[in-house]
Structures are given as structure tokens and as C-alpha cells.
Protein backbone atom coordinates (compact mmCIF):
# COMPACT_ATOMS: atom_id res chain seq x y z
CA UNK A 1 -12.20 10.56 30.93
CA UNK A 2 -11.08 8.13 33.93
CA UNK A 3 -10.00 5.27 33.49
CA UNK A 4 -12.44 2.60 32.29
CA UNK A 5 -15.41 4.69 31.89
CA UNK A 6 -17.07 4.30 28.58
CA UNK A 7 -15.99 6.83 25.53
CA UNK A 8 -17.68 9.91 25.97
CA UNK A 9 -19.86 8.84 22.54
CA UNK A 10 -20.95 5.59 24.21
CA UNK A 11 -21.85 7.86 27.41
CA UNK A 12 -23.96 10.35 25.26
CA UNK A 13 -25.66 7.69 23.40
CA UNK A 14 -26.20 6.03 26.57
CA UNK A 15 -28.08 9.30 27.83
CA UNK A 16 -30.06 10.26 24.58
CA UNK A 17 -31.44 6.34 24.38
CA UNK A 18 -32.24 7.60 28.80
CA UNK A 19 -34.10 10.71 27.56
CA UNK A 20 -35.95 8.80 24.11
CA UNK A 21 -37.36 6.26 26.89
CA UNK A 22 -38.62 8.91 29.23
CA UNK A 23 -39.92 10.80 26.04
CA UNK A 24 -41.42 7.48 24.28
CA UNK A 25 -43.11 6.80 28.53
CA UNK A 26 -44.41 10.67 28.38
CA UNK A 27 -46.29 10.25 25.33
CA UNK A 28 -49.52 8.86 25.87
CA UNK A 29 -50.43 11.44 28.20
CA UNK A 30 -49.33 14.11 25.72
CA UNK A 31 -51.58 12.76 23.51
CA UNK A 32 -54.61 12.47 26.01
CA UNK A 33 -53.98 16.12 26.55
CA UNK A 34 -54.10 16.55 22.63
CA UNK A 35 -57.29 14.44 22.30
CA UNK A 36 -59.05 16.50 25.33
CA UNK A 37 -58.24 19.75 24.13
CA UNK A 38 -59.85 18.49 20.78
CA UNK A 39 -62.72 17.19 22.68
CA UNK A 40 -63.70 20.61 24.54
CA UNK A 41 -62.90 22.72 20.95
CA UNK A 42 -59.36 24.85 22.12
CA UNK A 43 -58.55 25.28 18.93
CA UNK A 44 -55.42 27.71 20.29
CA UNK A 45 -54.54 25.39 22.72
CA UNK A 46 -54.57 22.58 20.63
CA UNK A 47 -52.89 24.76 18.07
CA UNK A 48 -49.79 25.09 21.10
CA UNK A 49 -49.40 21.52 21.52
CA UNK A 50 -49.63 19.97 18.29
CA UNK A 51 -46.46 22.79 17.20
CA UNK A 52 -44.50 21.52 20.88
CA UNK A 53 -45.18 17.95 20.44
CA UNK A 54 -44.21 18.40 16.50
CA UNK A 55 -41.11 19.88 17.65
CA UNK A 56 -39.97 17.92 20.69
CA UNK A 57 -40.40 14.64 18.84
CA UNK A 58 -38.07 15.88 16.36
CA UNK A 59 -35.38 16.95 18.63
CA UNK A 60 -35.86 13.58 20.32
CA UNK A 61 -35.52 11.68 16.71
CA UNK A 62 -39.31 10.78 16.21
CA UNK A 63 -39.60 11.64 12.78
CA UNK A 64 -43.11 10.37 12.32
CA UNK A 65 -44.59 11.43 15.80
CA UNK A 66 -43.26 14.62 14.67
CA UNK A 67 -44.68 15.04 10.96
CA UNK A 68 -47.86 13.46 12.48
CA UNK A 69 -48.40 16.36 14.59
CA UNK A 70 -47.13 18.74 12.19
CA UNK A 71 -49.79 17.98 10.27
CA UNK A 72 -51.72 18.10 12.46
CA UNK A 73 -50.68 21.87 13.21
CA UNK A 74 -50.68 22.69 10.09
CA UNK A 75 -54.61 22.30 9.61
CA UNK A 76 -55.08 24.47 12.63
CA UNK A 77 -52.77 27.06 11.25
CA UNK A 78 -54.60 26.94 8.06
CA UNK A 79 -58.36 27.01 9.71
CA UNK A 80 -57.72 29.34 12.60
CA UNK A 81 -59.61 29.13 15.45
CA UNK A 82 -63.03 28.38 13.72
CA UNK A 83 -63.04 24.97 12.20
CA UNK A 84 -66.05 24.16 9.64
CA UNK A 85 -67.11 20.73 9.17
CA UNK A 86 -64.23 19.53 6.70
CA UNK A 87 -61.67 21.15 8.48
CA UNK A 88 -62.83 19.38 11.81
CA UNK A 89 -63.08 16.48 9.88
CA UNK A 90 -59.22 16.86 8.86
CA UNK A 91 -58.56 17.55 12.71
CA UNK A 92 -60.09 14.06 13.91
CA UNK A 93 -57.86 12.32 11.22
CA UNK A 94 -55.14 13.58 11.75
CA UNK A 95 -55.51 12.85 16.08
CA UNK A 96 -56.28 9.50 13.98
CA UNK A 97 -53.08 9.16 12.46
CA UNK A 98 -51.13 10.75 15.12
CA UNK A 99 -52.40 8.30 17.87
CA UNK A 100 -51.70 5.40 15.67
CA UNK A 101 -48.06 6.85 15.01
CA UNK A 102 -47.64 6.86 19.09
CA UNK A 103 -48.95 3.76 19.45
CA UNK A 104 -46.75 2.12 16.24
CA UNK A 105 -43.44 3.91 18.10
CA UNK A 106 -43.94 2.88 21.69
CA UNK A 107 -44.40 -0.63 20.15
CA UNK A 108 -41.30 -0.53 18.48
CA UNK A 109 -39.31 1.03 21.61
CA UNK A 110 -37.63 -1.80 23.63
């Protein structure tokens, strides 16, 4: 460390709150994607990017984004790649819930 830089704690924080930004900026057009995919029926697609988006909001400390889409992924685990009417229903509320759970953490992020 040189003299007067930050601690290398404050530093890292200082980066992570950088890369939760970026992430937090990122997200609406991760969810477009999401909602599009859902639109044109890519079940295995959709499948891909609900279990990436589950995962990368974890790692980036978005607990609900995260269980939003893991819930998400978990219905098209459980369906496979043909959806009947309740499961689609279950698909369009949970892109329901997981928009809303985008929207309620980019409100909250300074």
C-alpha cells in the first residue's frame, strides 16, 4: 500500500459497489432478453438465462433478483421444453415477479 491510498478493504469495497452499479445498469436489458425469449417460446434458451442471471445476481449480492430467477428456472427445469397451459402460466408470473424485483432493486440503488 503507498502512502495515503485507501486500505485495501475500502479499495475492494470501492470496486464491488463499481461492478454492483454496472450490474444493477445491465439489468434491464437482461431482462428484455428474458421477456423476448419468453415471447418467441425458447424454452432452452430461456432455460440458459434465467440459471446465468440466477447466478450472477448472487455473486453480485442480489439476493432477490437471484431467487426471482431461480424460480423462475426452476419451472423450466421442472416442465422441460414443452410448457402446458399452467406451467406457461407459472412462466409469465414468475417474468412478473422477476421484473418487479429489477425494477424494486434499481430503485433502491443510489
Amino acid at each position: 500500500m503507498m502512502p495515503g491510498e485507501p486500505p485495501r478493504e475500502q479499495q475492494l469495497a470501492a470496486m464491488m459497489a463499481s461492478a454492483q452499479a454496472h450490474y444493477v445498469e445491465r439489468l434491464p436489458t437482461k431482462l428484455a432478453e428474458i421477456e423476448a425469449m419468453a415471447e418467441s417460446g425458447d424454452w432452452e434458451a430461456l432455460g440458459t438465462a434465467a440459471h446465468k442471471l440466477h447466478g450472477s445476481a448472487g455473486v453480485y449480492g442480489f439476493a432477490l433478483v437471484s431467487d426471482a430467477a431461480g424460480q423462475l428456472e426452476e419451472i423450466l427445469l421442472t416442465n422441460g421444453e414443452t410448457l402446458d397451459a399452467a406451467a406457461s402460466a407459472d412462466v409469465r408470473a414468475a417474468l412478473r415477479a422477476l421484473r418487479a424485483t429489477i425494477e424494486e432493486t434499481r430503485a433502491q440503488e443510489p
